[in-house]
C-alpha atoms as a PDB file:
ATOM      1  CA  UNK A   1      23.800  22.856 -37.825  1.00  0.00           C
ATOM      2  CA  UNK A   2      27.117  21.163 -39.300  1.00  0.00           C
ATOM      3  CA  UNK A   3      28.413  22.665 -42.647  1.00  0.00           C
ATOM      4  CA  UNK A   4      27.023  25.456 -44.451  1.00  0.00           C
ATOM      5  CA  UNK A   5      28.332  26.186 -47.694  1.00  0.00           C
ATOM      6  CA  UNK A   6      28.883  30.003 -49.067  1.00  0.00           C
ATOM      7  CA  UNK A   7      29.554  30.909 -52.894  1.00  0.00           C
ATOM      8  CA  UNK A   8      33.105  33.496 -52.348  1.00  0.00           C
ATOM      9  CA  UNK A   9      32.982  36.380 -54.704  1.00  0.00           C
ATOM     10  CA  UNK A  10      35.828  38.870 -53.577  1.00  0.00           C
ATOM     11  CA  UNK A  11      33.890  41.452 -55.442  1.00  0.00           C
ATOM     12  CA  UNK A  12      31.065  41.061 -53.400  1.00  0.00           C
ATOM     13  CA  UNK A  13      32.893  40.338 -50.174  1.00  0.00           C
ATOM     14  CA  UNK A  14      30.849  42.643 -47.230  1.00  0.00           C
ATOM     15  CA  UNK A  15      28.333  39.951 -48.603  1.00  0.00           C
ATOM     16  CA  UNK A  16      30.079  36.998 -48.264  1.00  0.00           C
ATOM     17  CA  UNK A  17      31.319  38.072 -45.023  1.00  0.00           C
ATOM     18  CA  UNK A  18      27.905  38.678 -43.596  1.00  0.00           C
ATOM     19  CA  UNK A  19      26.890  35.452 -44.466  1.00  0.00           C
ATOM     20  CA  UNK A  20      30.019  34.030 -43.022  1.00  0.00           C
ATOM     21  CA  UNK A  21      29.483  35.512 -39.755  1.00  0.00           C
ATOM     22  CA  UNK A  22      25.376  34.953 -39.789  1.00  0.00           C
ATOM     23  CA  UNK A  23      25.936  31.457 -40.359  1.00  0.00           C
ATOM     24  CA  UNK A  24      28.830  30.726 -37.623  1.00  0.00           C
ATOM     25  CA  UNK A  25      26.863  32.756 -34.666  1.00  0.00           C
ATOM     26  CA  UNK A  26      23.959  31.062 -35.699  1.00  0.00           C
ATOM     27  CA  UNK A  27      25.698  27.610 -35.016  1.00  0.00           C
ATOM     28  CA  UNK A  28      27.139  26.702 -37.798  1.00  0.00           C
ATOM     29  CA  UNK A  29      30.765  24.113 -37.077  1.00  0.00           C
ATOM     30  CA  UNK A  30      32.108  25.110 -39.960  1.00  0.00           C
ATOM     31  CA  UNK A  31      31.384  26.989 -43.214  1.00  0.00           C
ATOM     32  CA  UNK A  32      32.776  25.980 -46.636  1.00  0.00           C
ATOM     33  CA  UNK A  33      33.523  28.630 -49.037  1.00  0.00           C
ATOM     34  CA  UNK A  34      33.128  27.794 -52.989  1.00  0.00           C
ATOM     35  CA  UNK A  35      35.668  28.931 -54.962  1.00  0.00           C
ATOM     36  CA  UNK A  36      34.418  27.835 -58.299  1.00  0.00           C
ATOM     37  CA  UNK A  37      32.935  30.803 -59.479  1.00  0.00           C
ATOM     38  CA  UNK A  38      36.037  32.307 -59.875  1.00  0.00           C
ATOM     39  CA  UNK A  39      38.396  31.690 -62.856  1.00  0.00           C
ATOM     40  CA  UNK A  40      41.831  33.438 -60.548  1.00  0.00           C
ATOM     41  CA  UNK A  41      41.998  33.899 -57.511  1.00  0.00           C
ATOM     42  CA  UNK A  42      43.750  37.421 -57.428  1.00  0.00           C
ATOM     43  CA  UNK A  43      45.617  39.533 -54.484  1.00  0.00           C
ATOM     44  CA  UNK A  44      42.001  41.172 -53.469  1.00  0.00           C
ATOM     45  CA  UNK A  45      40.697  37.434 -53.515  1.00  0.00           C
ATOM     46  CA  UNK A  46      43.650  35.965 -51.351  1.00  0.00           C
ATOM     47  CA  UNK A  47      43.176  39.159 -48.687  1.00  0.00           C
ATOM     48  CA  UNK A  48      39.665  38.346 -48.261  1.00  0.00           C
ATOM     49  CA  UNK A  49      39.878  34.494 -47.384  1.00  0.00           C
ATOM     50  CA  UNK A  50      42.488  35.443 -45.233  1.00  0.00           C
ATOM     51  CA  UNK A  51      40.194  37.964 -43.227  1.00  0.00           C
ATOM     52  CA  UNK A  52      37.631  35.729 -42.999  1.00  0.00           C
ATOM     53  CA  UNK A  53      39.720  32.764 -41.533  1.00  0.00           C
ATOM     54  CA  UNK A  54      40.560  34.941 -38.898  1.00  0.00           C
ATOM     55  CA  UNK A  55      37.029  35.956 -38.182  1.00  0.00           C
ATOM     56  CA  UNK A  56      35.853  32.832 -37.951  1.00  0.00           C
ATOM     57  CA  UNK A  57      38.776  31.594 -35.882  1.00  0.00           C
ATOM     58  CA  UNK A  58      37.848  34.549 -33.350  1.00  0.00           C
ATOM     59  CA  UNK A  59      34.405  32.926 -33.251  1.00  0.00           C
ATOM     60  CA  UNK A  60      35.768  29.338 -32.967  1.00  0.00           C
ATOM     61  CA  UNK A  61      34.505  28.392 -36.420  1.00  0.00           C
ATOM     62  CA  UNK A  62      36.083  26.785 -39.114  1.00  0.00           C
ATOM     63  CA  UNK A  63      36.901  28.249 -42.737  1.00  0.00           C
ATOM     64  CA  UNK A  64      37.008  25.663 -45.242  1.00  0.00           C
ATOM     65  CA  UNK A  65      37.931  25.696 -49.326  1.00  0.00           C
ATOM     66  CA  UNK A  66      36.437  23.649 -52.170  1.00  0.00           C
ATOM     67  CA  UNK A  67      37.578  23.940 -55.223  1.00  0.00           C
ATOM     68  CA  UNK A  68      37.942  22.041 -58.470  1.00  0.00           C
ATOM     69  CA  UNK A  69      39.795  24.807 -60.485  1.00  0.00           C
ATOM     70  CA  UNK A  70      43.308  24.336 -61.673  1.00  0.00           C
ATOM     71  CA  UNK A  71      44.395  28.250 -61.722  1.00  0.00           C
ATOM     72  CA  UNK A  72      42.593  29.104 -58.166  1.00  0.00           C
ATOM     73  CA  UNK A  73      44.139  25.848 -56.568  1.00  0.00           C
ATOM     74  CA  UNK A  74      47.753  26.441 -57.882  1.00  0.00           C
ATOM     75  CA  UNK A  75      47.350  30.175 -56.508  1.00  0.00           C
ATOM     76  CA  UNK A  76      46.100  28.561 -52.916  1.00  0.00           C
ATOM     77  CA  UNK A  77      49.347  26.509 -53.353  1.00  0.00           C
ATOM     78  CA  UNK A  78      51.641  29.021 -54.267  1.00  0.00           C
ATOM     79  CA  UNK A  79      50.476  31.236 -51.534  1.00  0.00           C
ATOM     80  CA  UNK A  80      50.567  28.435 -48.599  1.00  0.00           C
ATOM     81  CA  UNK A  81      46.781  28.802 -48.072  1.00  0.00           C
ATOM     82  CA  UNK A  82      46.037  25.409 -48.879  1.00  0.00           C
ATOM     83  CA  UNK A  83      48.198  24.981 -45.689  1.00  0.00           C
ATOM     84  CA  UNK A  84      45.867  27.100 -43.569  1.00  0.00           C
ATOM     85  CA  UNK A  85      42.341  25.712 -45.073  1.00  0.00           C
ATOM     86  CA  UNK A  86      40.862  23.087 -44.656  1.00  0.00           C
ATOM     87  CA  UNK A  87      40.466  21.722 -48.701  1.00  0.00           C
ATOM     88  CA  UNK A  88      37.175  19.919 -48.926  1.00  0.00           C
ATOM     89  CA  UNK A  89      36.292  17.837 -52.059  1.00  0.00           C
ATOM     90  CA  UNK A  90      33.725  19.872 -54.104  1.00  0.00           C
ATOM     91  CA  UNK A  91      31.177  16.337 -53.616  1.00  0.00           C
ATOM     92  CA  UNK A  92      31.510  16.696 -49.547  1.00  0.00           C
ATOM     93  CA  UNK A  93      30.468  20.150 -50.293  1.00  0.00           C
END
């Protein structure tokens, strides 16, 4: 299994986690979260990709971004995440 690509919904994060973490152990390289649900990406949002990055470091996975809105990239910008993730094109995703 290559990519597997997860919707991210801080709100409904011991979800998104679960799927994170069921979808690297069960051999996924690398999982791509979809930020375009979201119209911000807020301090609760930023917390939560950062978890999960970790996580699937720990399990020598990789955490990647797609996203194709303005407000949620300037805030992975502003907050040096879009240093940290991988940004994938929402097309490769």
């Amino acid at each position: 299994m290559d990519s597997v690509v997860i919707e991210y919904r801080p709100s409904a994060y011991p979800v998104v986690e679960a799927a994170v973490l069921t979808a690297l152990e069960g051999g996924a390289s690398r999982v791509i979260l979809d930020l375009d649900s979201l119209d911000a990406l807020d301090t609760e949002g930023v917390r939560g990709l950062i978890t999960l990055l970790r996580r699937a470091r720990a399990l020598g996975g990789e955490l990647a971004l797609s996203s194709i809105k303005p407000d949620v990239r300037r805030t992975l910008q502003v907050t040096a995440l879009d240093r940290l993730f991988p940004m994938v094109e929402p097309e490769a995703a």
